[in-house]
N, C-alpha and C. Protein backbone atom coordinates (compact mmCIF):
# COMPACT_ATOMS: atom_id res chain seq x y z
N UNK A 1 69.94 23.46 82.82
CA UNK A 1 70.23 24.88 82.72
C UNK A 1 69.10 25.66 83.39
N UNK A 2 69.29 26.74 83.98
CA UNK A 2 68.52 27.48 84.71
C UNK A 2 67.30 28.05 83.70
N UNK A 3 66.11 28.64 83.95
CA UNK A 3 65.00 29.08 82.91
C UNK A 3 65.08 30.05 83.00
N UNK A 4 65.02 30.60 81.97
CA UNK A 4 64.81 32.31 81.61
C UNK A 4 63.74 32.45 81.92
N UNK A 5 63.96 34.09 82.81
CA UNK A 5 62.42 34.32 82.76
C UNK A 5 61.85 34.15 84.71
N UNK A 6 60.97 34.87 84.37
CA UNK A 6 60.55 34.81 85.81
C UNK A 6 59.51 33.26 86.27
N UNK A 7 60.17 32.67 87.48
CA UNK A 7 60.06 31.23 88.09
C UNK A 7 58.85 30.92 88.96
N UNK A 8 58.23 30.40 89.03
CA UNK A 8 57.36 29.65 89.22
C UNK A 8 57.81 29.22 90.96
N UNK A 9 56.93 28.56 91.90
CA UNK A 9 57.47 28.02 93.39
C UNK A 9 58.16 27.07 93.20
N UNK A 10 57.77 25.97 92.18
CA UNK A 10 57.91 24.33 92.09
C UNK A 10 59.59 24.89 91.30
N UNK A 11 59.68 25.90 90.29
CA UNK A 11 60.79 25.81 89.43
C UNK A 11 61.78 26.81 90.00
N UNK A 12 61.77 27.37 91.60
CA UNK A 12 62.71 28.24 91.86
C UNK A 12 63.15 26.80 92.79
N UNK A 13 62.71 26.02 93.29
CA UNK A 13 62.94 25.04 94.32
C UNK A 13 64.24 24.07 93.82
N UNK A 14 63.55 24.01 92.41
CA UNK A 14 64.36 23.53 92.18
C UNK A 14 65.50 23.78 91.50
N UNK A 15 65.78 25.12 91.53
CA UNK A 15 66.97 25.89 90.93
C UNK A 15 67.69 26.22 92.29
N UNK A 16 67.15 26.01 93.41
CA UNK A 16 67.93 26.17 94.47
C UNK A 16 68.69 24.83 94.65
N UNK A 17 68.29 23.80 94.38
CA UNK A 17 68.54 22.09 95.12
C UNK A 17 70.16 22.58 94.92
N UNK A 18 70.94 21.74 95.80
CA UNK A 18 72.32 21.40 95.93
C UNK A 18 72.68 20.98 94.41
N UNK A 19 72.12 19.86 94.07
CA UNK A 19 72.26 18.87 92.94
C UNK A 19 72.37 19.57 91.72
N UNK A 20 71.36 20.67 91.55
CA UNK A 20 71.31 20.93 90.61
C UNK A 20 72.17 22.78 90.63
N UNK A 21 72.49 22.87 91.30
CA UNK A 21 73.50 24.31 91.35
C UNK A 21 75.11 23.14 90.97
N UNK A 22 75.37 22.25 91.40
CA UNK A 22 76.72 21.22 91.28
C UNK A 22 76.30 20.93 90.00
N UNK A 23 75.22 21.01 89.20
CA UNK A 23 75.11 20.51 87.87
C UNK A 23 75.68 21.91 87.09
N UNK A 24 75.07 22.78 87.09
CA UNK A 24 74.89 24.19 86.42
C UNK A 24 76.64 24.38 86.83
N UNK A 25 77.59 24.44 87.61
CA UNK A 25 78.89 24.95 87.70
C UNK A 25 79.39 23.82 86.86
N UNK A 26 79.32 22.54 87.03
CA UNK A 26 80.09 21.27 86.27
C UNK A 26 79.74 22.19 84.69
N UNK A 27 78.47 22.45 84.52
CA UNK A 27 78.30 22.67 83.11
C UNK A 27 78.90 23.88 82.51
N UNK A 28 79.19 24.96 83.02
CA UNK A 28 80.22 25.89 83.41
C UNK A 28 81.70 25.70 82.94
N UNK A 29 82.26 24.05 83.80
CA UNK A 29 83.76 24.00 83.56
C UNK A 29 83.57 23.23 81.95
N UNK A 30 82.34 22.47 81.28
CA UNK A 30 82.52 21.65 80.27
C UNK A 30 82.49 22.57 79.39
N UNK A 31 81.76 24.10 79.69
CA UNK A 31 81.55 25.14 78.32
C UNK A 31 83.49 25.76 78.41
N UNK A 32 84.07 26.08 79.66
CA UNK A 32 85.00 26.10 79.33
C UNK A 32 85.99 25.70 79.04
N UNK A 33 86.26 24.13 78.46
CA UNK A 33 86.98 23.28 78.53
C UNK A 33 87.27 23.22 76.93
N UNK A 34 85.50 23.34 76.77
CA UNK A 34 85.00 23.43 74.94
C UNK A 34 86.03 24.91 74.30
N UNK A 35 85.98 25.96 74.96
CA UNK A 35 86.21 27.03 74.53
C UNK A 35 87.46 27.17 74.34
N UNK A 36 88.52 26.21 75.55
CA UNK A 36 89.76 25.88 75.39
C UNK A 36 90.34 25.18 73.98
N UNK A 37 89.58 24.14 73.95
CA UNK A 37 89.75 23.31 72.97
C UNK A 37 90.06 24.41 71.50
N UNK A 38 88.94 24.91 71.28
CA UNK A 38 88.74 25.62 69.95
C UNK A 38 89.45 26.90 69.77
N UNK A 39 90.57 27.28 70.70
CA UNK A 39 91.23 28.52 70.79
C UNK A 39 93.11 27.61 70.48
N UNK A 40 92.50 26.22 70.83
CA UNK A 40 93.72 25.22 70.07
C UNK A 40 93.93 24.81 68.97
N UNK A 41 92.82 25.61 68.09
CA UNK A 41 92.69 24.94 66.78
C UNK A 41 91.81 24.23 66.55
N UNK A 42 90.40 23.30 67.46
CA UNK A 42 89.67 22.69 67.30
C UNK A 42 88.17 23.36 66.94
N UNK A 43 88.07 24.58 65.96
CA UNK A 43 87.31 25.54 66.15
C UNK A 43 86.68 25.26 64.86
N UNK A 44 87.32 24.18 63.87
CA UNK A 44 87.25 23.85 62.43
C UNK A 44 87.94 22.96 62.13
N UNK A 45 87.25 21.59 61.49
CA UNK A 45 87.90 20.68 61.07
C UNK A 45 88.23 20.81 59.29
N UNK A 46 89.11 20.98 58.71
CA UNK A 46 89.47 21.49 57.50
C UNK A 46 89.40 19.75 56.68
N UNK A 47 89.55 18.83 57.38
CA UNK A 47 90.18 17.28 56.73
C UNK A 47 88.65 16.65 56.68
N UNK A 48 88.48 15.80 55.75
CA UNK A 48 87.54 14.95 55.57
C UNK A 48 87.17 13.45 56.14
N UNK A 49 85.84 13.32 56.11
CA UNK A 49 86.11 11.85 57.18
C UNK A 49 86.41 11.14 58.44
N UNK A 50 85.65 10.53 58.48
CA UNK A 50 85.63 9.85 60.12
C UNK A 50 87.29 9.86 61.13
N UNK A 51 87.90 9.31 59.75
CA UNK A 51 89.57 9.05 60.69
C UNK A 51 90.13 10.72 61.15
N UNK A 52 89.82 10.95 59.10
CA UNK A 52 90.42 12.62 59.72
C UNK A 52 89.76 13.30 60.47
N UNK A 53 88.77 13.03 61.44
CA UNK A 53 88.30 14.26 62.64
C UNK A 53 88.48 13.51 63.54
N UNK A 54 89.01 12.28 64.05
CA UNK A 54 89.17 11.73 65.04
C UNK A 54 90.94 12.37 64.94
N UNK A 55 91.73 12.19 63.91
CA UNK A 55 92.91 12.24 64.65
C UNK A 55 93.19 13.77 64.85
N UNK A 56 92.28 14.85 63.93
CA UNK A 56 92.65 16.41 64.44
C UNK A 56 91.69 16.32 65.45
N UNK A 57 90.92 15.43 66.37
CA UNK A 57 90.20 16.04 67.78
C UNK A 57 91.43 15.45 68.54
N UNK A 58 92.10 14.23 68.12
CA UNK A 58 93.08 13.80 69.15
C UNK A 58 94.20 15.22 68.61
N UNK A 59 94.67 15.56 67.95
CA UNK A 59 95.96 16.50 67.86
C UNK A 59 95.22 17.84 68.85
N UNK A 60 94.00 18.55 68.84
CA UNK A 60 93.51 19.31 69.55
C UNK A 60 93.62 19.49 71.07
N UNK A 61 93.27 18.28 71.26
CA UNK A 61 93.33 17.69 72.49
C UNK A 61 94.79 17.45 73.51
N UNK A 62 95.79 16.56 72.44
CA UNK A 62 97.47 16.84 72.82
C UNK A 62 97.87 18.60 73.12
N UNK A 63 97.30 19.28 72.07
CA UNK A 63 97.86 20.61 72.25
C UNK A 63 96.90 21.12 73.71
N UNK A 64 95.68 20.89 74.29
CA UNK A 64 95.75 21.55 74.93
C UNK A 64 96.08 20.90 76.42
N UNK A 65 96.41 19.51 76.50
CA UNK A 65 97.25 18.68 77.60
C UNK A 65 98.81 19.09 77.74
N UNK A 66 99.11 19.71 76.45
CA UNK A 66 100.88 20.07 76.64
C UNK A 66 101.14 21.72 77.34
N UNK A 67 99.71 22.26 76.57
CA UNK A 67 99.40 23.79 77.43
C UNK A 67 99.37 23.58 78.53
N UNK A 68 98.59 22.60 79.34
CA UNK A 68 98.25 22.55 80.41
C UNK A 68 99.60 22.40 81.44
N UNK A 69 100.58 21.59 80.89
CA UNK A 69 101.79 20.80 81.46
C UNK A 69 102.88 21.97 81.69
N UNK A 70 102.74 22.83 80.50
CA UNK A 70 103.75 23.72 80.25
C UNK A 70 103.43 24.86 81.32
N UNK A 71 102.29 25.15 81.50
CA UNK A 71 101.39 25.98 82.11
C UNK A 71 102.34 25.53 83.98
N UNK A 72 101.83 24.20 83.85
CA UNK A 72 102.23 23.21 85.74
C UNK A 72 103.67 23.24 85.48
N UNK A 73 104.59 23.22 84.56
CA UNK A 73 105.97 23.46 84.44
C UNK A 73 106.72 24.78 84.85
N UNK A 74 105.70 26.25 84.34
CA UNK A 74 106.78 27.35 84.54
C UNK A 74 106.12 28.00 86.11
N UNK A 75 104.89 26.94 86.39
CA UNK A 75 104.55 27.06 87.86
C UNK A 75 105.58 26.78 88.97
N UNK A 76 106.34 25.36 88.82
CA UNK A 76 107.62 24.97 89.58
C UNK A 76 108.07 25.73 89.30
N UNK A 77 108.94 26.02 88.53
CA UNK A 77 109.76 26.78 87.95
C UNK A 77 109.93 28.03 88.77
N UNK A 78 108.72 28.89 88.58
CA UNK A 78 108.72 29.91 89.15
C UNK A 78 108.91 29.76 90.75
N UNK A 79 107.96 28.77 91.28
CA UNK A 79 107.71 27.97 92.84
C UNK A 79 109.20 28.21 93.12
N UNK A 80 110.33 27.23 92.70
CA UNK A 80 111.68 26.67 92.68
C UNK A 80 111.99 28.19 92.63
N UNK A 81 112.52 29.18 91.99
CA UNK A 81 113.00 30.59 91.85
C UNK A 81 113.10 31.21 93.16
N UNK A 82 111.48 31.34 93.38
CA UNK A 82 111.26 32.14 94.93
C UNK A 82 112.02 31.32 96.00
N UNK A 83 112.48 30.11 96.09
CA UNK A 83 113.11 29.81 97.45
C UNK A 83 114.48 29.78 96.94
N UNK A 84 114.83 30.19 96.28
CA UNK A 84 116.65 30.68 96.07
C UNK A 84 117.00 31.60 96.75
N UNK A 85 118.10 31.46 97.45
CA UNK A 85 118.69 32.87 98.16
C UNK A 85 118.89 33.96 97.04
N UNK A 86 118.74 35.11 97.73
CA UNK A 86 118.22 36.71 96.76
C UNK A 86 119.98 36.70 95.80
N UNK A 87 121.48 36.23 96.60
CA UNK A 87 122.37 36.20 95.66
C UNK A 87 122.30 35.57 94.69
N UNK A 88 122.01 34.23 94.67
CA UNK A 88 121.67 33.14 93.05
C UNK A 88 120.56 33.41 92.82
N UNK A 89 119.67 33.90 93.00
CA UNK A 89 118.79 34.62 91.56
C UNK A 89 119.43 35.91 90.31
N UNK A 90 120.43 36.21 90.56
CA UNK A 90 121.19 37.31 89.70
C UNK A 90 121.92 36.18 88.81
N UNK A 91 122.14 35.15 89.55
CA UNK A 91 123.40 34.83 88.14
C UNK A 91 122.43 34.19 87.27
């Protein structure tokens, strides 16, 4: 993660590197992936125990792979619509 605060030669150098700007965006998509998750319900585990937080992180997880699908579904969908001639889009 980048340092707060005003940088040093040795510590702006290396806030420039390739490597580490491809680190800082990757870390970016994992905070939003997290944020996804917990807007699915994974924001609180209510069940007790090892099994029960493994199978509500797996149910968390289904819900937000079926978002995702449903999401790539009304994409065709819509895709498929626009190349209909302008008469069969009314019926």
């Amino acid at each position: 993660m980048p340092k707060k605060g005003k940088l040093n030669k040795l510590e702006q150098q290396r806030e420039q590197d390739k490597t580490f700007r491809a680190l800082r965006h990757q870390h970016a998509t994992v905070e939003s992936a997290i944020n996804c998750l917990e807007h699915h319900g994974l924001n609180r585990c209510p069940d007790k125990g090892l099994y029960s937080f493994r199978r509500y992180n797996a149910l968390g997880v289904l819900a937000y792979n079926l978002h995702k699908l449903g999401n790539i579904l009304l994409a065709q969908d819509k895709k498929q619509l626009s190349k209909r001639p302008a008469y069969a889009k009314a019926a």
